[in-house]
PDB file of N, CA and C in Angstrom:
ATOM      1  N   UNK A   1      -1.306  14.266  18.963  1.00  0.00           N
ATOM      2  CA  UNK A   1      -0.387  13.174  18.772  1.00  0.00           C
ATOM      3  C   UNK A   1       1.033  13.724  18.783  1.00  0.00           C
ATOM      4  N   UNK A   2       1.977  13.258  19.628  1.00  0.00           N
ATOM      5  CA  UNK A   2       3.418  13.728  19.715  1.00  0.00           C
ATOM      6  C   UNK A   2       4.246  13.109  17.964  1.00  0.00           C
ATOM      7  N   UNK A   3       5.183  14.024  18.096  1.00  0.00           N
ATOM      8  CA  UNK A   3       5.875  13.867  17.131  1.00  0.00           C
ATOM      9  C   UNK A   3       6.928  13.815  17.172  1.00  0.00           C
ATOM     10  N   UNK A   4       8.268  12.935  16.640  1.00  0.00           N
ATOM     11  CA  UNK A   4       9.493  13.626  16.527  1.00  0.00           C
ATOM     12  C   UNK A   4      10.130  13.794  15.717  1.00  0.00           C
ATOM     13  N   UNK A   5      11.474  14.308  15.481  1.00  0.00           N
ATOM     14  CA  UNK A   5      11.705  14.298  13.911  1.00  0.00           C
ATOM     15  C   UNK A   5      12.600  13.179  13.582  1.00  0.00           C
ATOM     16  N   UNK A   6      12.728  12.735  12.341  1.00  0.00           N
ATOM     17  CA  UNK A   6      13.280  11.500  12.341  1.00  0.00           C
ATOM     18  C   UNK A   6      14.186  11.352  10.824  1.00  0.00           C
ATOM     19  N   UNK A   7      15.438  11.358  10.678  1.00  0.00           N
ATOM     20  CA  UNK A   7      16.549  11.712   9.619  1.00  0.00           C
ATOM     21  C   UNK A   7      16.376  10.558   8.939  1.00  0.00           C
ATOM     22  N   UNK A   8      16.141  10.848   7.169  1.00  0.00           N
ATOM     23  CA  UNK A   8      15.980   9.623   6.642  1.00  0.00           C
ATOM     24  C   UNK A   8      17.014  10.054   5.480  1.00  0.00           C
ATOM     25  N   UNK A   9      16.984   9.382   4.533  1.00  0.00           N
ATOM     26  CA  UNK A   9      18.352   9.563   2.901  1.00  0.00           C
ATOM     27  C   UNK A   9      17.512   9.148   2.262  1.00  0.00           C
ATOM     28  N   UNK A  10      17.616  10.394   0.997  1.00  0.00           N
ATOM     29  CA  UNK A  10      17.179   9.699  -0.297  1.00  0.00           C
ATOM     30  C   UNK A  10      17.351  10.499  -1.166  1.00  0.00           C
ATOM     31  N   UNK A  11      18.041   9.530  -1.891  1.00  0.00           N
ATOM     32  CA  UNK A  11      19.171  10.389  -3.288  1.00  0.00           C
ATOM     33  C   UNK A  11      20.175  10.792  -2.909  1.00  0.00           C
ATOM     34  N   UNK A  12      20.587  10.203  -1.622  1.00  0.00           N
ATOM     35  CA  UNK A  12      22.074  10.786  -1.211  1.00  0.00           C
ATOM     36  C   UNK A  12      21.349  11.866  -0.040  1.00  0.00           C
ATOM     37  N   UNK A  13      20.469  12.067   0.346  1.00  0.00           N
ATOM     38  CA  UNK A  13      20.532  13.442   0.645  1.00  0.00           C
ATOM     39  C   UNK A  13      19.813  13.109   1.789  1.00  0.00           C
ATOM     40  N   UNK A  14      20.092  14.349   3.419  1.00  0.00           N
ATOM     41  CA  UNK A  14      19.442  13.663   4.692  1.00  0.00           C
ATOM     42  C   UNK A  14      18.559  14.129   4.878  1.00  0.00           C
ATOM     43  N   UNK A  15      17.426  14.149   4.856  1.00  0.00           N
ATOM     44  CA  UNK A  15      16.022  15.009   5.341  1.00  0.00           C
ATOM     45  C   UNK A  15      15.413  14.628   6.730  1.00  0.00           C
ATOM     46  N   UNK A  16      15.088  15.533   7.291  1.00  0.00           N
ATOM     47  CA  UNK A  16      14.718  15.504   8.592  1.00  0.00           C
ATOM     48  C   UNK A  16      13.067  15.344   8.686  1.00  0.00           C
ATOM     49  N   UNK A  17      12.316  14.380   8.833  1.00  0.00           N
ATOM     50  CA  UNK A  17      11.002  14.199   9.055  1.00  0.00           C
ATOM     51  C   UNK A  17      10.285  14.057  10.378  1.00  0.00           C
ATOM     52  N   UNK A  18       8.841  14.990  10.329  1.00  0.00           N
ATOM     53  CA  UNK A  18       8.419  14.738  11.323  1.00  0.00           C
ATOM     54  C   UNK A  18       7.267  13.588  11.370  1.00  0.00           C
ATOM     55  N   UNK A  19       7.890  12.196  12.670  1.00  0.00           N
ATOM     56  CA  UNK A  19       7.032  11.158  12.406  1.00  0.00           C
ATOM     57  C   UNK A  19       6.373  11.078  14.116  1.00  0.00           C
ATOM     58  N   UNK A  20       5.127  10.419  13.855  1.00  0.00           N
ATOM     59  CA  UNK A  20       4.586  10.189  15.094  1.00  0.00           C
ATOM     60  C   UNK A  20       5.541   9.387  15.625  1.00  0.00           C
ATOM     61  N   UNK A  21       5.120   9.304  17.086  1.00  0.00           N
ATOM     62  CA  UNK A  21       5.871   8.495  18.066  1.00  0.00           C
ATOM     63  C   UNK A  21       5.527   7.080  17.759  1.00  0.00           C
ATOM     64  N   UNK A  22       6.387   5.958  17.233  1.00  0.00           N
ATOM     65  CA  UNK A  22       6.177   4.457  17.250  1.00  0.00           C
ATOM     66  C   UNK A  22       6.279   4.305  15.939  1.00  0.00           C
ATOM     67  N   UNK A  23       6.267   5.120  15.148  1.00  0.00           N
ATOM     68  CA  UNK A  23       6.550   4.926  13.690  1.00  0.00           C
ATOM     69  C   UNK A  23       7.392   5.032  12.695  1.00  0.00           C
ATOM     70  N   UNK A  24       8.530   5.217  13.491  1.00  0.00           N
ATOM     71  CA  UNK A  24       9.944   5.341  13.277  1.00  0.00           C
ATOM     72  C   UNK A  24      10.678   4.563  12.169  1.00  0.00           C
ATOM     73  N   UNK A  25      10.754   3.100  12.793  1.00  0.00           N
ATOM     74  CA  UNK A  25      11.264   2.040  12.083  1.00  0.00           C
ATOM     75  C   UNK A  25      10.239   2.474  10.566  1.00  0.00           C
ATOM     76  N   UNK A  26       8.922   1.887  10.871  1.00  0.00           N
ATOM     77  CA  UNK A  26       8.163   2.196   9.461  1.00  0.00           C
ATOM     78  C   UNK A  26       8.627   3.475   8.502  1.00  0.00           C
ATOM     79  N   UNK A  27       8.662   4.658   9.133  1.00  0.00           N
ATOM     80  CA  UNK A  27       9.020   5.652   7.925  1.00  0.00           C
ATOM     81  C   UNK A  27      10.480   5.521   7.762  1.00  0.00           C
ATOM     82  N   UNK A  28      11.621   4.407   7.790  1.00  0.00           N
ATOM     83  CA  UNK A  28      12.682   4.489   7.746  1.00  0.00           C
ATOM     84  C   UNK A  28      12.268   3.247   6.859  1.00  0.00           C
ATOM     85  N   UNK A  29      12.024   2.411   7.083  1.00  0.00           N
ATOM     86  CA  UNK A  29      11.508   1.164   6.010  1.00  0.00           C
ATOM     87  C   UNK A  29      10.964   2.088   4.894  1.00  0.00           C
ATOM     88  N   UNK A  30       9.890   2.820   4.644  1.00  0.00           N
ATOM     89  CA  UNK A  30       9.173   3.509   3.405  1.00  0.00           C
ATOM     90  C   UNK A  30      10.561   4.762   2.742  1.00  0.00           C
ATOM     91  N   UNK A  31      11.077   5.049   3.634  1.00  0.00           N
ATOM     92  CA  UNK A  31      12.499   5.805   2.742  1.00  0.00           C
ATOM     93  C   UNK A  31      13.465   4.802   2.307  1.00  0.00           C
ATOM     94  N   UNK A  32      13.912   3.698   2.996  1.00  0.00           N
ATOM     95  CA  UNK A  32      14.986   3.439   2.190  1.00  0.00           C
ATOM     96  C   UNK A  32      14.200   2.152   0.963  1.00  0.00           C
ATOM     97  N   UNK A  33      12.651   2.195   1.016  1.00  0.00           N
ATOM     98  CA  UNK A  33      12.104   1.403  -0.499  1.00  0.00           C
ATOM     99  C   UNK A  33      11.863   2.326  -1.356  1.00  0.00           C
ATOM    100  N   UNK A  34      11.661   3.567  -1.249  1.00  0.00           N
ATOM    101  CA  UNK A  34      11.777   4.684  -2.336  1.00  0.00           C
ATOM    102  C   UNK A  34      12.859   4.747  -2.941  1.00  0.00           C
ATOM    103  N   UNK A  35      13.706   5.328  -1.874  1.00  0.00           N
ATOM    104  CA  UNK A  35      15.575   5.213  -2.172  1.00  0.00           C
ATOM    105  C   UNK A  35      16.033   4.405  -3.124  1.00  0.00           C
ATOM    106  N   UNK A  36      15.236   3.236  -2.671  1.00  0.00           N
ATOM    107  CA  UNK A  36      15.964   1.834  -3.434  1.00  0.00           C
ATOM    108  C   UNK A  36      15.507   2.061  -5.350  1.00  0.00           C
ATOM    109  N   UNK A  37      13.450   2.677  -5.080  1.00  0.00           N
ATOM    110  CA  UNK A  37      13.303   2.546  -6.286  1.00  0.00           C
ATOM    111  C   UNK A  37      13.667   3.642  -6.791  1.00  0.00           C
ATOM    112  N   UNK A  38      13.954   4.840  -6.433  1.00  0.00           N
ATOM    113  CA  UNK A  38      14.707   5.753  -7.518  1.00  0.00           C
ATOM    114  C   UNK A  38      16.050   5.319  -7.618  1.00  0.00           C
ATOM    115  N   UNK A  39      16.744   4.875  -7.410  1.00  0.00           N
ATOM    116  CA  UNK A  39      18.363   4.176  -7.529  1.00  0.00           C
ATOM    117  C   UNK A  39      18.039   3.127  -9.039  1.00  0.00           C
ATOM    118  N   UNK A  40      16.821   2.669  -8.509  1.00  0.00           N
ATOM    119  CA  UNK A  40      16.724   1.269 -10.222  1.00  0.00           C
ATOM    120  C   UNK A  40      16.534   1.826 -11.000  1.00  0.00           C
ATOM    121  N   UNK A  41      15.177   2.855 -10.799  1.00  0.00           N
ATOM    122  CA  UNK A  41      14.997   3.414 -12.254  1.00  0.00           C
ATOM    123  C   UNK A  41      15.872   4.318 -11.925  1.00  0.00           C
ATOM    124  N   UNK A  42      17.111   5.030 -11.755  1.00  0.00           N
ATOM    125  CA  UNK A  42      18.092   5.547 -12.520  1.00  0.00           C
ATOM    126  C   UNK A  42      18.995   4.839 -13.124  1.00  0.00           C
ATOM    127  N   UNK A  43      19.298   3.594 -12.470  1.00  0.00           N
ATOM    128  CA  UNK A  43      20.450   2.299 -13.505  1.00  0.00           C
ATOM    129  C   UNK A  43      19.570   2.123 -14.688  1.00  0.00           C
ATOM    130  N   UNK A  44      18.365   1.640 -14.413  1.00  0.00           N
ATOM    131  CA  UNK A  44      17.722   1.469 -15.861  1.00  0.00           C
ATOM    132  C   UNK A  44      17.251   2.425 -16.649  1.00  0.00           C
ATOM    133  N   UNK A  45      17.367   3.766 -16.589  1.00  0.00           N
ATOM    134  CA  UNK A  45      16.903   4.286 -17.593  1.00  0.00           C
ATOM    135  C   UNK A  45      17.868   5.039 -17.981  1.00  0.00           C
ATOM    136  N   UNK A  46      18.640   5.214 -17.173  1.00  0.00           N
ATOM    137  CA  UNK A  46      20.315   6.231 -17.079  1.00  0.00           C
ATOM    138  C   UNK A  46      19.471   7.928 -16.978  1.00  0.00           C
ATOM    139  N   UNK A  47      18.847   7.783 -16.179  1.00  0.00           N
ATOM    140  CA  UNK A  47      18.014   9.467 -15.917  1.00  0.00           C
ATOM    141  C   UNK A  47      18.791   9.202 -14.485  1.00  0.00           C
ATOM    142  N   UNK A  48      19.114  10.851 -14.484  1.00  0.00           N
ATOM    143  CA  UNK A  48      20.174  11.497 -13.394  1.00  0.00           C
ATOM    144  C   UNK A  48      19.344  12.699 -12.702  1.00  0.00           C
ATOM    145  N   UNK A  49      18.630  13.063 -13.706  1.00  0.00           N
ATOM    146  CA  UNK A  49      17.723  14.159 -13.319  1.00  0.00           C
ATOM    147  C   UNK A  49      16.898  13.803 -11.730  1.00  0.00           C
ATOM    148  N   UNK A  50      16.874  14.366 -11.058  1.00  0.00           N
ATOM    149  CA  UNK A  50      16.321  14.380  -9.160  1.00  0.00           C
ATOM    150  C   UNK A  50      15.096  14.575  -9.960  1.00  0.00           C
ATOM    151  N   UNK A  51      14.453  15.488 -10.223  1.00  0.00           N
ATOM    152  CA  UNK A  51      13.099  16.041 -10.325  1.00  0.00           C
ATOM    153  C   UNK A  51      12.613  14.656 -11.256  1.00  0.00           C
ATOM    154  N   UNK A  52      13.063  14.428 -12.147  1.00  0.00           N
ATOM    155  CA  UNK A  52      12.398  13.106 -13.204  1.00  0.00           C
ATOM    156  C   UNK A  52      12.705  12.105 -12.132  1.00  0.00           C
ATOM    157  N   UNK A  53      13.296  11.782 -11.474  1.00  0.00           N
ATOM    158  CA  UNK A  53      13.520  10.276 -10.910  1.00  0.00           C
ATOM    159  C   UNK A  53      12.182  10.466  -9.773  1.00  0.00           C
ATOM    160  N   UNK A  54      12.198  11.275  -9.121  1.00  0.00           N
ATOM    161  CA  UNK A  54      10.931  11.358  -8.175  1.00  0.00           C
ATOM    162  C   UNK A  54       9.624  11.816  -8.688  1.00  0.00           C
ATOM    163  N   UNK A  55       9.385  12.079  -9.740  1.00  0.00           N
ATOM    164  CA  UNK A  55       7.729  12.030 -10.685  1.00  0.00           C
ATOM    165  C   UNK A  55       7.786  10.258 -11.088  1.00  0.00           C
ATOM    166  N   UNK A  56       8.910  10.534 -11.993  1.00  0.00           N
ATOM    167  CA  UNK A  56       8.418   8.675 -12.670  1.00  0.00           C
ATOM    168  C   UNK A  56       8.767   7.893 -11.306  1.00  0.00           C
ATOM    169  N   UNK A  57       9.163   7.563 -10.222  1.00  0.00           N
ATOM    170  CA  UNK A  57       9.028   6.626  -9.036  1.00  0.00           C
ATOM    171  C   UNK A  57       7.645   7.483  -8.790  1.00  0.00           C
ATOM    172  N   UNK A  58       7.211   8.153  -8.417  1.00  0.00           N
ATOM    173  CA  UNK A  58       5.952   8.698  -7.992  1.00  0.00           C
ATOM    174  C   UNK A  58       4.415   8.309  -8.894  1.00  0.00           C
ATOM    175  N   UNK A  59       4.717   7.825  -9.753  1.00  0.00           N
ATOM    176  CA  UNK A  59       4.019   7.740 -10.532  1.00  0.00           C
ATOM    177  C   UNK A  59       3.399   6.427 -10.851  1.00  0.00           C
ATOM    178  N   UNK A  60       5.506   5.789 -10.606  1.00  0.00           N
ATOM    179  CA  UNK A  60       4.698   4.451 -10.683  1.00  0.00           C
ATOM    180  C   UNK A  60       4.444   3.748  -9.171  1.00  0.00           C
ATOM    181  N   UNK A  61       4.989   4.051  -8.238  1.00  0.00           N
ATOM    182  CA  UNK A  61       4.215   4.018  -7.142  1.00  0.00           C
ATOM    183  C   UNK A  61       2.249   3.978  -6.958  1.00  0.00           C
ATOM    184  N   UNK A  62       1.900   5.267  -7.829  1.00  0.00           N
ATOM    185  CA  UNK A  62       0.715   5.308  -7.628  1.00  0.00           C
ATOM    186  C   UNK A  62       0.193   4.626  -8.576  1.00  0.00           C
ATOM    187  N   UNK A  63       0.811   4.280  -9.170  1.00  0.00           N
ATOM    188  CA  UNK A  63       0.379   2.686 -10.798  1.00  0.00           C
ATOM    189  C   UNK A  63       0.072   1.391  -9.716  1.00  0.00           C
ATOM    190  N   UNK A  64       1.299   0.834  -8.926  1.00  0.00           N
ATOM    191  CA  UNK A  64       1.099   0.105  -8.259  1.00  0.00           C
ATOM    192  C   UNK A  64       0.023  -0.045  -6.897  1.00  0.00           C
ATOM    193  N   UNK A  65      -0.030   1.163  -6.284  1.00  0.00           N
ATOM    194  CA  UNK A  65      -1.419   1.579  -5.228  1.00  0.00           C
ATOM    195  C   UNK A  65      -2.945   1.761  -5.986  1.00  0.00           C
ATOM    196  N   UNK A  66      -2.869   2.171  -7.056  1.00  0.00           N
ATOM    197  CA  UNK A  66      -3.878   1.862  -8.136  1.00  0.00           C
ATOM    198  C   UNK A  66      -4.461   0.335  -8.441  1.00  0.00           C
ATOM    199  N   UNK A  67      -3.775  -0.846  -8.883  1.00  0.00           N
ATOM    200  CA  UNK A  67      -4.077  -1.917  -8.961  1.00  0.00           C
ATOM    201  C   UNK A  67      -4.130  -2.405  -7.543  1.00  0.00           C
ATOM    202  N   UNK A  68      -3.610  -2.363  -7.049  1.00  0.00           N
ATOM    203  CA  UNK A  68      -3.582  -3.367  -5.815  1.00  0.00           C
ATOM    204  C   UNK A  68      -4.841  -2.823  -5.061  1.00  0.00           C
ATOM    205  N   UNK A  69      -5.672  -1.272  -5.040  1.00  0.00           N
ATOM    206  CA  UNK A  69      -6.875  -1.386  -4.599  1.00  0.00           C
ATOM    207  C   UNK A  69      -7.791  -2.317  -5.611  1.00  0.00           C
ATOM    208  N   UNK A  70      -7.824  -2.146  -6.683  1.00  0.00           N
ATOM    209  CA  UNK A  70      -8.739  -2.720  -7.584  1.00  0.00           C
ATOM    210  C   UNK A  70      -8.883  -4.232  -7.225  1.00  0.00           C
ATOM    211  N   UNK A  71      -7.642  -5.019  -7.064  1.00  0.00           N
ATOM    212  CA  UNK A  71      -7.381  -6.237  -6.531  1.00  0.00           C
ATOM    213  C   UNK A  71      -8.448  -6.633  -5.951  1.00  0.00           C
ATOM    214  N   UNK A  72      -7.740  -5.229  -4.160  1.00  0.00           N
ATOM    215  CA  UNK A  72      -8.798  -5.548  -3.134  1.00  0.00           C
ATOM    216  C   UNK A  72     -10.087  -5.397  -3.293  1.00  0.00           C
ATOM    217  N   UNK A  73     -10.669  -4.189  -4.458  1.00  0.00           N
ATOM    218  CA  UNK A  73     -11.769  -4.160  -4.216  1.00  0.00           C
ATOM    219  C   UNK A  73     -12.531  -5.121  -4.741  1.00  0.00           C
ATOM    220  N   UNK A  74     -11.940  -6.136  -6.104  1.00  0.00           N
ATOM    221  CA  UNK A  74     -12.595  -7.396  -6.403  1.00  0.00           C
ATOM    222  C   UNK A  74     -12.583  -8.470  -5.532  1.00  0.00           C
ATOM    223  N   UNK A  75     -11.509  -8.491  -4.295  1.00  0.00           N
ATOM    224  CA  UNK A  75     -11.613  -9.646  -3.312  1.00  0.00           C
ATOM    225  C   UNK A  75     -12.678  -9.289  -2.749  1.00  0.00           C
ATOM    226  N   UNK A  76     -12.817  -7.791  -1.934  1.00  0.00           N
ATOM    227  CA  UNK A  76     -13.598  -7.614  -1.643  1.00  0.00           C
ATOM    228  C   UNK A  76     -15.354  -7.870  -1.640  1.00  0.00           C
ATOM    229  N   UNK A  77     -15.481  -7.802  -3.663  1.00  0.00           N
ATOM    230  CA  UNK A  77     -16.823  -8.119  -3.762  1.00  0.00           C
ATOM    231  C   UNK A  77     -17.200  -9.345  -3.500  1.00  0.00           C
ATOM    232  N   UNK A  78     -15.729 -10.173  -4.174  1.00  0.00           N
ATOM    233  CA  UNK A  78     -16.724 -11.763  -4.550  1.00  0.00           C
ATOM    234  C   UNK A  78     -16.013 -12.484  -2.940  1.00  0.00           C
ATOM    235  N   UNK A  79     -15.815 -12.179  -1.571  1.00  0.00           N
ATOM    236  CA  UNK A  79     -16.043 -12.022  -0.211  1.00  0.00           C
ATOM    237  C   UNK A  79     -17.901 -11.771   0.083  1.00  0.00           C
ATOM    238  N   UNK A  80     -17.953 -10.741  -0.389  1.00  0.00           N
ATOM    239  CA  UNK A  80     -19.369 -10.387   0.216  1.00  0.00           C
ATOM    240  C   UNK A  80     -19.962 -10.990  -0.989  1.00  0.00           C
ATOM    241  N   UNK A  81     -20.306 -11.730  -1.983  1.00  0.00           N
ATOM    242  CA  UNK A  81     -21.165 -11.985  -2.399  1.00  0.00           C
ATOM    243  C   UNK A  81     -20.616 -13.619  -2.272  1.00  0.00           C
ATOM    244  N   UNK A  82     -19.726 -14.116  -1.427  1.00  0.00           N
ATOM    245  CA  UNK A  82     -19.790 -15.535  -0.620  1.00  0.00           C
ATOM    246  C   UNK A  82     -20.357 -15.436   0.191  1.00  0.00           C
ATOM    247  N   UNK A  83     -20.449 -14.345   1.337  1.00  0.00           N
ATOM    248  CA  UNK A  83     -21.294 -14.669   2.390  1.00  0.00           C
ATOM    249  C   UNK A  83     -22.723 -14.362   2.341  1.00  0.00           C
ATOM    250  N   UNK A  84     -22.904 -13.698   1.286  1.00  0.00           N
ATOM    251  CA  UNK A  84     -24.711 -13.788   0.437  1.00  0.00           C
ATOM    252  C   UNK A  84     -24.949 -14.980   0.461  1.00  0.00           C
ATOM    253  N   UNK A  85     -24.022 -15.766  -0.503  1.00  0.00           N
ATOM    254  CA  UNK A  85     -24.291 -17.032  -0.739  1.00  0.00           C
ATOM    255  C   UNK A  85     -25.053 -17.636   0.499  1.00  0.00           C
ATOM    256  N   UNK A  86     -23.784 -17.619   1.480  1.00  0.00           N
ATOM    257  CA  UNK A  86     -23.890 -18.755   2.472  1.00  0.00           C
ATOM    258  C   UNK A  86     -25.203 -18.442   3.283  1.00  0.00           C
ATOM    259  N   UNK A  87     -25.497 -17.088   3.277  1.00  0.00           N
ATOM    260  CA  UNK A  87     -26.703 -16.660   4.122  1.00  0.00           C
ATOM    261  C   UNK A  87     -27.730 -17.127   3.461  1.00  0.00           C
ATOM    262  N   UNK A  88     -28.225 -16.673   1.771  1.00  0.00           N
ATOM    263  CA  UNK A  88     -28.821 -17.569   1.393  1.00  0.00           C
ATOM    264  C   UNK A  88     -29.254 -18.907   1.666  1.00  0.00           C
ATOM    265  N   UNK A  89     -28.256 -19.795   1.524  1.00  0.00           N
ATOM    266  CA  UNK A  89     -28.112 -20.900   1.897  1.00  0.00           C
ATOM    267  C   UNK A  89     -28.315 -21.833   3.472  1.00  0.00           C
ATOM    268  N   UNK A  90     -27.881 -21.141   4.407  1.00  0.00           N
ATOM    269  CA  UNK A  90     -28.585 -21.161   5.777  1.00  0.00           C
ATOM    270  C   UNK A  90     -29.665 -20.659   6.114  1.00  0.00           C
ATOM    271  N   UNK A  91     -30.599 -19.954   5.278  1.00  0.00           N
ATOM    272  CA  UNK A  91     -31.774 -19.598   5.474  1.00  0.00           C
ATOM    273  C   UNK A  91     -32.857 -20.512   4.682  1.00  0.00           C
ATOM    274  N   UNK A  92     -32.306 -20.736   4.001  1.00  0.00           N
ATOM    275  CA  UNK A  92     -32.939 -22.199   3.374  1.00  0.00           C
ATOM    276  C   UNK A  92     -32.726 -23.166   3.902  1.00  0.00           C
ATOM    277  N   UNK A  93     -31.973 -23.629   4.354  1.00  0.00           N
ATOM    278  CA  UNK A  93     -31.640 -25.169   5.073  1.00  0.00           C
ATOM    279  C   UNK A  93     -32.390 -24.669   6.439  1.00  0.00           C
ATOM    280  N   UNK A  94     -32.765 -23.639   7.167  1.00  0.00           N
ATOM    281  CA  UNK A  94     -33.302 -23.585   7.951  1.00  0.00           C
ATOM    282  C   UNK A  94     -34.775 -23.966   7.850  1.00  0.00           C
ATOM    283  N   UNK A  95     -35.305 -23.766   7.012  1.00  0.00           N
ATOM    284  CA  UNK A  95     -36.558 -23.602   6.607  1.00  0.00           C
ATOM    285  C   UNK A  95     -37.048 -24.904   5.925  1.00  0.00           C
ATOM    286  N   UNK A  96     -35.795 -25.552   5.764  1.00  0.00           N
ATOM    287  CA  UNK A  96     -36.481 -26.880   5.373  1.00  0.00           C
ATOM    288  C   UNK A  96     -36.334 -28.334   6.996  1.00  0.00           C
ATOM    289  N   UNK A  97     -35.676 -27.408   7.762  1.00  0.00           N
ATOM    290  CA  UNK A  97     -35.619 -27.657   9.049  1.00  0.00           C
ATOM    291  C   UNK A  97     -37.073 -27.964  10.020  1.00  0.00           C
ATOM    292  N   UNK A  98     -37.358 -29.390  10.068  1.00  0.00           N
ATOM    293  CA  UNK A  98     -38.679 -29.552  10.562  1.00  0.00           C
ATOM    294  C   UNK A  98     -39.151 -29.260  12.472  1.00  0.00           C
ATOM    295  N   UNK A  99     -39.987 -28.457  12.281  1.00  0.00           N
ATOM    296  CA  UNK A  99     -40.423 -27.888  13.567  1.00  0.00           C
ATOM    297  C   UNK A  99     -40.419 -28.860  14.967  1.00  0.00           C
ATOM    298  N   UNK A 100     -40.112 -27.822  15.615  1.00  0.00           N
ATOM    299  CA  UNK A 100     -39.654 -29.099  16.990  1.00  0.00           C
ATOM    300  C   UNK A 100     -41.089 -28.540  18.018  1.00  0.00           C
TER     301      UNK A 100
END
């Protein structure tokens, strides 16, 4: 897969990343929503510290990727245990389906 490198900011600062080809815009969207959330939690907590602002955004990042699988994985179940249902249910209505 080709790559190129691709200059993003965060914390003030320019880092040069290497992104696949077509994914540009996206890893420039995912830097400047990091950016954004270490900028809040430094207004709100008044932490200046680089190393603390990127653990606690890191952290709660993975707080938020944490629930939101759990989410999916409960849509997920009660999904497949609708289409139990319905299979259930069409296999019965079949069966009460009189022979031709």
């Amino acid at each position: 897969m080709s790559t190129q490198a691709v200059e993003i900011q965060i914390l003030g600062r320019s880092l040069k990343v290497n992104c696949p080809l077509g994914q540009e815009a996206a890893l420039r969207a995912a830097a400047e929503d990091f950016d954004q959330r270490l900028q809040d939690l430094s207004e709100r907590t008044n932490i200046n510290n680089a190393e603390q602002l990127l653990m606690f955004t890191g952290l709660n990042i993975c707080h938020e990727l944490h629930s939101e699988r759990q989410i999916q994985q409960s849509n997920d179940e009660d999904l497949s245990n609708r289409i139990n249902q319905l299979t259930e249910n069409l296999d019965k209505a079949l069966q009460i389906q009189p022979k031709r």
